[in-house]
Protein backbone atom coordinates (compact mmCIF):
# COMPACT_ATOMS: atom_id res chain seq x y z
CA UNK A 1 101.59 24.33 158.20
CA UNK A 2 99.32 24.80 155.29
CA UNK A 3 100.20 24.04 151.95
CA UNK A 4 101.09 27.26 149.09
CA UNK A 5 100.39 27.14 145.63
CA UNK A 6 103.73 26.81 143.83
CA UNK A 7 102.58 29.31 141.09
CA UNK A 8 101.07 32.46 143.51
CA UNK A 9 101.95 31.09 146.84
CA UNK A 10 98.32 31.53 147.84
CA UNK A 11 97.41 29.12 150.65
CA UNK A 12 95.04 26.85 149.74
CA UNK A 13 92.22 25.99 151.26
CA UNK A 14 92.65 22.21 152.51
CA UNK A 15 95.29 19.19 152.35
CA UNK A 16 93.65 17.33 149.38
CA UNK A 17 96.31 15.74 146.83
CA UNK A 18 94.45 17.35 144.41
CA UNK A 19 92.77 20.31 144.51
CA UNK A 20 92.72 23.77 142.63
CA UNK A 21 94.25 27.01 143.00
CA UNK A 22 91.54 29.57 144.13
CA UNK A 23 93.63 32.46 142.80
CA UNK A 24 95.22 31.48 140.07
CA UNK A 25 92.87 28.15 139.26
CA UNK A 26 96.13 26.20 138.55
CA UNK A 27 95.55 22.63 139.61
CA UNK A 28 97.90 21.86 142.32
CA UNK A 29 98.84 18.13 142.99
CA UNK A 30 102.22 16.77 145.64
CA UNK A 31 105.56 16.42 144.42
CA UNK A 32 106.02 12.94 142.97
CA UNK A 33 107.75 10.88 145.36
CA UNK A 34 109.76 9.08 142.54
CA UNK A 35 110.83 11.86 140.55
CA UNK A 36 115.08 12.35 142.38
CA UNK A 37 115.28 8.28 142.24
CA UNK A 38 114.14 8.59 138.56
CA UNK A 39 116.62 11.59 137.71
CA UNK A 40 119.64 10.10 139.20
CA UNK A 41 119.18 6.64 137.78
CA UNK A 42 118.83 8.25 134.64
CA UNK A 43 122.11 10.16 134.84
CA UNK A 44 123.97 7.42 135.74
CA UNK A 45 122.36 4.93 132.79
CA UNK A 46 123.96 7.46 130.31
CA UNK A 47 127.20 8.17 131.79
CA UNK A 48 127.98 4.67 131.47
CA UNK A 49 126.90 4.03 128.32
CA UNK A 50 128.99 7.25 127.35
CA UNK A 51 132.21 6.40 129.02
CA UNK A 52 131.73 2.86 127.37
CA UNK A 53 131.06 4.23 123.78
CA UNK A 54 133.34 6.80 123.61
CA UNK A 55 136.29 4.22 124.94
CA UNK A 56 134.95 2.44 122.15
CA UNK A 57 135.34 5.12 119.81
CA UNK A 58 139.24 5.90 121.27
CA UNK A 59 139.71 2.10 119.86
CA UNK A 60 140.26 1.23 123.65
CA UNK A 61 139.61 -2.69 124.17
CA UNK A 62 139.46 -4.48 127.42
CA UNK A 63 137.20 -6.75 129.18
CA UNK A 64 136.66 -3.46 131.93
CA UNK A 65 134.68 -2.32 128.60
CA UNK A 66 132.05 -5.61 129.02
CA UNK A 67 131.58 -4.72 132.59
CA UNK A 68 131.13 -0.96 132.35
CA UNK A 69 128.30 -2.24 129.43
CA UNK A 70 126.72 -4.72 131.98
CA UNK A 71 126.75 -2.07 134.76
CA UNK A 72 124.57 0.35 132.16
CA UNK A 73 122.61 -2.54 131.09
CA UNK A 74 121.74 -4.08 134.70
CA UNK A 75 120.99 0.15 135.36
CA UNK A 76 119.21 0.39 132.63
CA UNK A 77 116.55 -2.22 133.87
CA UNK A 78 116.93 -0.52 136.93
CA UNK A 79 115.66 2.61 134.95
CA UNK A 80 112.73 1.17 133.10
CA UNK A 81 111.58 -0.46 136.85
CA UNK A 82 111.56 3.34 137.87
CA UNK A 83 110.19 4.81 134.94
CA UNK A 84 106.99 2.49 135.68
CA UNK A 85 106.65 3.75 139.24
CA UNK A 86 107.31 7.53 138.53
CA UNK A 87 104.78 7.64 135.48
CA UNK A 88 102.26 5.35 137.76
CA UNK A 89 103.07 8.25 140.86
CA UNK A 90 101.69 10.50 138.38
């Protein structure tokens, strides 16, 4: 199946990762093979530290407030681990 352009859905001419458009001369390059892990990982970093900081800010104390914080913090290593592979993915 050959590959479209994603801007003219012109076919282009060969499977190179990188090539350009010969319609449009957009420079098409594959999807990033990181980019859902790095969305969802993302998502769930901040809902954590949400649900812990506004529990915080409703003056609600409890040690399930420490582990919801080391959940976000052990995801948010998680995060910067796939930050560096998506932005090295290009």
């Amino acid at each position: 199946m050959p590959r479209k352009c994603p801007y003219c859905r012109a076919e282009l001419p060969s499977d190179a990762p990188e090539q350009e458009c010969p319609v449009c001369h957009n420079i098409v390059r594959p999807p990033n093979p990181h980019a859902r892990r790095f969305a969802w990982v993302a998502l769930l970093t901040a809902t954590l530290y949400l649900v812990a900081m506004f529990s915080m800010l409703a003056r609600d104390t409890g040690w399930w407030i420490g582990v919801i914080f080391g959940a976000a913090t052990l995801s948010g290593i998680y995060l910067m681990i796939t930050m560096y592979h998506f932005f090295k993915a290009g």
